[in-house]
Protein backbone atom coordinates (compact mmCIF):
# COMPACT_ATOMS: atom_id res chain seq x y z
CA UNK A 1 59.76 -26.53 34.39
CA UNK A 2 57.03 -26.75 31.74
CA UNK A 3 55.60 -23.16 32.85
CA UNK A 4 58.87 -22.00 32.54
CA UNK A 5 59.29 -23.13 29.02
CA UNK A 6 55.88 -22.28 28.46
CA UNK A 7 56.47 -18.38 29.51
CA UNK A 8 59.78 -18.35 27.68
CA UNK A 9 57.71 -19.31 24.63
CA UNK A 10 55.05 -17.09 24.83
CA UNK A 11 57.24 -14.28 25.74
CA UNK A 12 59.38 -14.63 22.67
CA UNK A 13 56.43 -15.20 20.31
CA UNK A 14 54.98 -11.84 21.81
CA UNK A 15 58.37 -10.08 21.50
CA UNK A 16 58.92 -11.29 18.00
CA UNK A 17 55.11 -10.17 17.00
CA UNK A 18 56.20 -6.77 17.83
CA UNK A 19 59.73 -6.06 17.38
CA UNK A 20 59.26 -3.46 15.24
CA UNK A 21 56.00 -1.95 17.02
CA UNK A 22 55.93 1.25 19.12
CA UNK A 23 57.05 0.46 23.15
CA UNK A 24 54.48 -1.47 24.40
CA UNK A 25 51.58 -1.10 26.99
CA UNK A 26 50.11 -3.29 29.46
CA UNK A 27 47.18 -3.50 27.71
CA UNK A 28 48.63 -4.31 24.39
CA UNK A 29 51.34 -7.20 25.98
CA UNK A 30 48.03 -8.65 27.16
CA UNK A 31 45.82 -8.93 23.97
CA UNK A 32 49.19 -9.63 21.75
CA UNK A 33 49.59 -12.88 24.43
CA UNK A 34 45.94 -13.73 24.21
CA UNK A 35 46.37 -13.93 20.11
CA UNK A 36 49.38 -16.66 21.17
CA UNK A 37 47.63 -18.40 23.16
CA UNK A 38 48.61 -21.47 25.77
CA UNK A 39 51.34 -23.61 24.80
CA UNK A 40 50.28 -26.29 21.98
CA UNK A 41 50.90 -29.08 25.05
CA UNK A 42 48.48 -26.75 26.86
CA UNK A 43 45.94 -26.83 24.13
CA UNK A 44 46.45 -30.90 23.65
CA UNK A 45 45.76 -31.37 27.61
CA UNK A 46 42.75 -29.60 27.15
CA UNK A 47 41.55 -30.93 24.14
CA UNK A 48 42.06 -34.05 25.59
CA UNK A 49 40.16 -33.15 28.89
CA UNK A 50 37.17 -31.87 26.75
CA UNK A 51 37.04 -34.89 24.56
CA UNK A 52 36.94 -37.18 27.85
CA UNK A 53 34.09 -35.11 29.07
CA UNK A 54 32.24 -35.11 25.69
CA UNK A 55 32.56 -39.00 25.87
CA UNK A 56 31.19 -38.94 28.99
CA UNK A 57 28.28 -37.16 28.81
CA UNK A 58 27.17 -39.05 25.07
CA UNK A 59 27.28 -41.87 27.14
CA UNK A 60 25.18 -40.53 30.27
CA UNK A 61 21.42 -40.59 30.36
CA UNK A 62 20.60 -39.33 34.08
CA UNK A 63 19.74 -35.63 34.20
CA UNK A 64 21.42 -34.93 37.64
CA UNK A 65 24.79 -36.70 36.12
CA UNK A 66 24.39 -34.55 33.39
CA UNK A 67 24.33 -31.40 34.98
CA UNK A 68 27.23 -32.69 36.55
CA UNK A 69 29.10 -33.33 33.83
CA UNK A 70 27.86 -29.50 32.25
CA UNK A 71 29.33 -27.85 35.57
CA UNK A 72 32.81 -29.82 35.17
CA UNK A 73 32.74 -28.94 31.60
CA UNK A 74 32.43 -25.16 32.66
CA UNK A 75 34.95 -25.55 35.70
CA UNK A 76 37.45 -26.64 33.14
CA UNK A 77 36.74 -24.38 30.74
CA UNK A 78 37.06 -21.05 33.03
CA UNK A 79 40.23 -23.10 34.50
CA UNK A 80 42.07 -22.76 31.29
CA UNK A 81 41.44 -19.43 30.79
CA UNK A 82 41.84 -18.54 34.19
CA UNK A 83 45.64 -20.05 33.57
CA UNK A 84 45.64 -18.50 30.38
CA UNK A 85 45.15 -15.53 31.78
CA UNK A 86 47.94 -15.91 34.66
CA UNK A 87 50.88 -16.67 32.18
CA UNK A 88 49.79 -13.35 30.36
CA UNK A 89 49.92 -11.12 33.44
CA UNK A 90 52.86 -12.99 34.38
CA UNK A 91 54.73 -12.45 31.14
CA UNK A 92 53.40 -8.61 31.08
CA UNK A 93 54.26 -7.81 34.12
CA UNK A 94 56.53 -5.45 33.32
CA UNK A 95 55.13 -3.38 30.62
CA UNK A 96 53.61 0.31 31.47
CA UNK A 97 50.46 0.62 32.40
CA UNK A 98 49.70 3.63 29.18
C-alpha cells in the first residue's frame, strides 16, 4: 500500500513539474523523478537507518567490525537508490523512449 501511495505521489509531483512542458521522454520522466526524490517516509527510514549505523560505528573500536559496519553502510546506501531507482522506471514506464 505504501509503494502505491508512494508512486501515486511521485507520479503527480512529476506530472505537475511538467504540465506545461513539451511530451515527455523516457529519459526526461527519469531525471524529473530523480529531482523528487523517495517519499519523505522513505527519506526518514533512511535517515534513521544511517543515524543507527553512524551510532554504531562512533561507538566501535575493532577494525574488522568496522569494516563491517562501512560495507552495511554502503549496502544500504546502494539499496536506497537501487529502490529509488525502481519507483522511477516504474512510474516512467510508459513514456517514449526519444
Amino acid at each position: 500500500m505504501n509503494k502505491i501511495i508512494t508512486a501515486l505521489a511521485l507520479a503527480l509531483a512529476c506530472i505537475a513539474s511538467h504540465a506545461t512542458a513539451a511530451p515527455r521522454t523516457y529519459g526526461s520522466c527519469m531525471r524529473a523523478c530523480a529531482e523528487v526524490g523517495p517519499s519523505a517516509a522513505k527519506n526518514e527510514q533512511f535517515a534513521h537507518r544511517m543515524a543507527t549505523l553512524n551510532d554504531e560505528k562512533s561507538k566501535e573500536t575493532d577494525p574488522q567490525k568496522l569494516a563491517q559496519l562501512k560495507e552495511r553502510e554502503a549496502s544500504i546506501i546502494e539499496k536506497h537508490e537501487d529502490d529509488t531507482e525502481k519507483l522511477c522506471r516504474y512510474i516512467c514506464e510508459g513514456t517514449p523512449q526519444q
